[in-house]
Protein backbone atom coordinates (compact mmCIF):
# COMPACT_ATOMS: atom_id res chain seq x y z
CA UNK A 1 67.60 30.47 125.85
CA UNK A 2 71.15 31.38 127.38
CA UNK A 3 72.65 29.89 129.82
CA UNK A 4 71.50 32.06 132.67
CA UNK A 5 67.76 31.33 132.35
CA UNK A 6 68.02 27.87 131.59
CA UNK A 7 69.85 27.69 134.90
CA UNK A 8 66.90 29.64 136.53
CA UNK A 9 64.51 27.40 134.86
CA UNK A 10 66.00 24.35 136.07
CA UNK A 11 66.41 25.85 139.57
CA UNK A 12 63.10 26.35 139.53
CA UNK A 13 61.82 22.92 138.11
CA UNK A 14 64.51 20.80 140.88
CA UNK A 15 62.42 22.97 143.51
CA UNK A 16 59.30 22.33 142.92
CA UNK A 17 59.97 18.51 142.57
CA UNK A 18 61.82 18.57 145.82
CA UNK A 19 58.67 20.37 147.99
CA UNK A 20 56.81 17.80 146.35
CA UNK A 21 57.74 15.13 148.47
CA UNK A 22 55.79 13.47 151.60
CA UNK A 23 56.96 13.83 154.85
CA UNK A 24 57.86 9.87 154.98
CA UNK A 25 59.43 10.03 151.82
CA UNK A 26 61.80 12.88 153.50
CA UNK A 27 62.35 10.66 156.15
CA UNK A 28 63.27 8.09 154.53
CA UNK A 29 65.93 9.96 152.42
CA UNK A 30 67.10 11.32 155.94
CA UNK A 31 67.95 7.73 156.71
CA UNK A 32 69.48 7.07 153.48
CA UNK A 33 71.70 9.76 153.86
CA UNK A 34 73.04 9.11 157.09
CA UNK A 35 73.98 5.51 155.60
CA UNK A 36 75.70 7.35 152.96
CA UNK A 37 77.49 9.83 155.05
CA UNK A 38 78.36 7.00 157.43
CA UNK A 39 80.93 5.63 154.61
CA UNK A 40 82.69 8.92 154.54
CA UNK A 41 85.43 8.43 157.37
CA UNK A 42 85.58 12.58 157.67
CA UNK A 43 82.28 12.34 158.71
CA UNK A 44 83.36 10.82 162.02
CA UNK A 45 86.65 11.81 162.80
CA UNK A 46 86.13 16.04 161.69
CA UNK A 47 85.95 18.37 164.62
CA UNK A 48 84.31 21.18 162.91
CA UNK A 49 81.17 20.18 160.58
CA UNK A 50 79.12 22.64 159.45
CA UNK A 51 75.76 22.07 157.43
CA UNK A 52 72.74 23.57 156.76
CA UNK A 53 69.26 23.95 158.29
CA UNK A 54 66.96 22.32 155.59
CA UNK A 55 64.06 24.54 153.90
CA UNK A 56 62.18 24.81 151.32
CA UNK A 57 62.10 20.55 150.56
CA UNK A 58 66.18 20.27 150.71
CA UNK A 59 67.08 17.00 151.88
CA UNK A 60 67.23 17.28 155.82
CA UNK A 61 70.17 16.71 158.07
CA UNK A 62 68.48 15.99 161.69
CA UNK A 63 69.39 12.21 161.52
CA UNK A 64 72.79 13.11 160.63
CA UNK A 65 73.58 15.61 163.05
CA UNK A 66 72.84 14.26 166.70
CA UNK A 67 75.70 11.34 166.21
CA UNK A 68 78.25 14.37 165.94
CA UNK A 69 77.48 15.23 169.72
CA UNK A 70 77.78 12.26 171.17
CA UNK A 71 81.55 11.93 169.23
CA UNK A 72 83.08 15.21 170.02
CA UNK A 73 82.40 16.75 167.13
CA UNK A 74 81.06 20.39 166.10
CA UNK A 75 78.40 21.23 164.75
CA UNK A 76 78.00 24.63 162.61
CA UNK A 77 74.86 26.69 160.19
CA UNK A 78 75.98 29.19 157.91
CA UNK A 79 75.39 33.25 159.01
CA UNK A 80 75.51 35.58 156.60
CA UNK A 81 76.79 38.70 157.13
CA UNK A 82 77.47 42.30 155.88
CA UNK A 83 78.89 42.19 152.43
CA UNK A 84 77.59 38.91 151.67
CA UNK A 85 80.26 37.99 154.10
CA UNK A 86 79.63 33.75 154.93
CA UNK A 87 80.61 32.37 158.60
CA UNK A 88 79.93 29.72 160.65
CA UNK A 89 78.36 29.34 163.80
CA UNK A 90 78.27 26.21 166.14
CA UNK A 91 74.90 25.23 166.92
CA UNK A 92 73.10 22.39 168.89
CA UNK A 93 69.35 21.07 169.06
CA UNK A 94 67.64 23.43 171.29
CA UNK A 95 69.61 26.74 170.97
CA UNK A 96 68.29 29.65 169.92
CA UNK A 97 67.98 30.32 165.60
CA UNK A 98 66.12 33.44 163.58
CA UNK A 99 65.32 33.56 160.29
CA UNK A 100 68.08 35.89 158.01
CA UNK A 101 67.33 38.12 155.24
CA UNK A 102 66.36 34.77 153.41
CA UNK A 103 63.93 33.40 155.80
CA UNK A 104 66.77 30.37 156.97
CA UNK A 105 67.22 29.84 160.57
CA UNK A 106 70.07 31.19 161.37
CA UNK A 107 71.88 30.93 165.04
CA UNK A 108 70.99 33.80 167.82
CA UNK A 109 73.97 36.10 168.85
CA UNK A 110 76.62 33.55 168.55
CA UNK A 111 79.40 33.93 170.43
CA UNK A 112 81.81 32.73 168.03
CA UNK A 113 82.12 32.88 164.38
CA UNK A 114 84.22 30.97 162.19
CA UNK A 115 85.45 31.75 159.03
CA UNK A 116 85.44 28.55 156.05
CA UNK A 117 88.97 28.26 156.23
CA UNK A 118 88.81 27.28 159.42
CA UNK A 119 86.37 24.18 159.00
CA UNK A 120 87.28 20.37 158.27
CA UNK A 121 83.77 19.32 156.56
CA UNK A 122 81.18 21.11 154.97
CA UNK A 123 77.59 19.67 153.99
CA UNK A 124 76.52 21.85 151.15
CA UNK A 125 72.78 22.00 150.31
CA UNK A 126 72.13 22.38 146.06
CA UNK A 127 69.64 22.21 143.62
CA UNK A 128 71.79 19.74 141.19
CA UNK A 129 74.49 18.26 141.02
CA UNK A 130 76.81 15.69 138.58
CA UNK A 131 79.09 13.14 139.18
CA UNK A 132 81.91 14.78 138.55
CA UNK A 133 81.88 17.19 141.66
CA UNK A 134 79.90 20.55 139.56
CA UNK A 135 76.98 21.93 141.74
CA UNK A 136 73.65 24.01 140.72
CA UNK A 137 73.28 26.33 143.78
CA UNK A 138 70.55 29.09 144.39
CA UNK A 139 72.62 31.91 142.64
CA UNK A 140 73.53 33.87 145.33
CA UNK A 141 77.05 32.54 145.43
CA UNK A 142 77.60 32.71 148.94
CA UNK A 143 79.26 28.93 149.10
CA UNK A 144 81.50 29.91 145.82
CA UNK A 145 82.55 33.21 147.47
CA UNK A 146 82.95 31.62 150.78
CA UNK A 147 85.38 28.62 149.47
CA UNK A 148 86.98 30.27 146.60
CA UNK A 149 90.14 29.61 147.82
CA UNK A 150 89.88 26.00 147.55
CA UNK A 151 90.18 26.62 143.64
CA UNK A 152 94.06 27.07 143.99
CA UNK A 153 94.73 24.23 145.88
CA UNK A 154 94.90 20.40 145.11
CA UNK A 155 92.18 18.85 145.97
CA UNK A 156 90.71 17.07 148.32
CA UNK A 157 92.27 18.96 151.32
CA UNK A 158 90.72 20.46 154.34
CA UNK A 159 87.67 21.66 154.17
CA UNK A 160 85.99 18.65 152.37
CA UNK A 161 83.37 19.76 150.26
CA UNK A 162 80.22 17.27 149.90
CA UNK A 163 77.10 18.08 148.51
CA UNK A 164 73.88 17.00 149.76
CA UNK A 165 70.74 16.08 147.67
CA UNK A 166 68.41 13.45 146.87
CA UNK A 167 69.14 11.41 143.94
CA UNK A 168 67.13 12.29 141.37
CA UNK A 169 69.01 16.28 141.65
CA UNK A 170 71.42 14.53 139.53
CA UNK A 171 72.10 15.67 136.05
CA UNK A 172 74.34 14.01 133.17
CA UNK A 173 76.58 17.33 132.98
CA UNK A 174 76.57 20.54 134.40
CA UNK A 175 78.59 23.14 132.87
CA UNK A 176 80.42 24.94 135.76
CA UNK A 177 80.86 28.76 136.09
CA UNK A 178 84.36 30.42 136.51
CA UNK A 179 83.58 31.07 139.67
CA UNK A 180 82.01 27.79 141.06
CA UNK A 181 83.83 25.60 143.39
CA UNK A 182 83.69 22.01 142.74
CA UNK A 183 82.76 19.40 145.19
CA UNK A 184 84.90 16.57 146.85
CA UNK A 185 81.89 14.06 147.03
CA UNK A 186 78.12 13.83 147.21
CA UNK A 187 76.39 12.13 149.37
CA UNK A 188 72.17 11.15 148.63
CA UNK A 189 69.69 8.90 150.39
CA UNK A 190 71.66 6.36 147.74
CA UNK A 191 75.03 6.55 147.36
CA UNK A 192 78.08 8.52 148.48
CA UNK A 193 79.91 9.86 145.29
CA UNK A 194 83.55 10.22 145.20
CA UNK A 195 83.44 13.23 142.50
CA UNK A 196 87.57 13.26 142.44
CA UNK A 197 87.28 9.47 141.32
CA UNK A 198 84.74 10.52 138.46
CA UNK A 199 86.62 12.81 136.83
CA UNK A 200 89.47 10.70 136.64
CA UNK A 201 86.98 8.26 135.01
CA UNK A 202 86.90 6.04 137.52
CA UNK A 203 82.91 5.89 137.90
CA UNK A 204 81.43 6.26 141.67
CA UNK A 205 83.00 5.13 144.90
CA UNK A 206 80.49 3.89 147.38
CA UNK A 207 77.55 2.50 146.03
């Protein structure tokens, strides 16, 4: 099997685990990850945060997005556009969303759009991930595309990259792409992951 379909066959087998799970136990992870997030200090200093809207059993954000608000920060979902073309919309609970080509809520007629350079932290949903920053996305390689410029600078620098997904997304090794853009951390209903830290050997940060 090359390496494309055992990537598709793994995409798919991560999915289906991932619907699997019970309301409560999705709650619960919510929770987790909040903790997790809470040790990142980005995560509550950043003005412009963008993340994801969760579907199809990714691990959900709404615990971790209302504490933004009420500390000045930004909140932002993804909009694709022509050309494959990824921006970033500010959105808050109760505005308006439509589902894209995909079926993912997307914002309604935002009146701004910003471009990834222009964000400070970036919540990344994936299908797998390792400890040393490499992600299994969905293949479109919107993300990759999106924050390809990050792959000539030293990193971590602005935007921080961290990759959300429930613990058991995590595989020994993934063997990245040319294209693929690594992560800064992860963050699960566990443990926040310092992925620069792991590659230097130094194991994980915040247990």
């Amino acid at each position: 099997m090359d390496a494309t379909a055992q990537r598709r066959e793994l995409r798919q087998r991560l999915a289906e685990r991932r619907r699997e799970l019970s309301p409560p136990q999705r709650m619960a992870a919510a929770q987790g990850l909040r903790r997790s997030l809470e040790q990142l200090p980005e995560y509550h200093t950043d003005i412009r945060v963008a993340g994801y809207w969760a579907t199809n059993g990714e691990l959900p954000l709404n615990l971790a997005i209302p504490p933004l608000a009420t500390r000045g920060q930004q909140f932002m979902l993804p909009v694709i556009g022509p050309g494959k073309r990824l921006r970033f919309a500010p959105w808050s609970a109760g505005q308006d969303v439509a589902p894209n080509r995909y079926g993912i809520p997307e914002p309604v007629d935002p009146a701004e759009l910003f471009e990834p350079f222009q964000l400070d932290l970036v919540l990344l949903p994936l299908l797998a991930f390792d400890r040393h920053g490499h992600r299994l996305g969905y293949g479109g390689g919107y993300y990759d595309r999106g924050f390809a410029f990050l792959k000539d600078q030293a990193r971590p620098t602005e935007p921080l990259l961290v990759g959300i997904g429930y613990a058991f997304q995590e595989l020994p090794a993934i063997e990245p792409a040319a294209w693929d853009v690594s992560l800064d951390y992860i963050a699960t209903e566990q443990e926040l992951i310092d992925c620069q830290a792991a590659a230097a050997g130094n194991g994980d940060a915040h247990a």
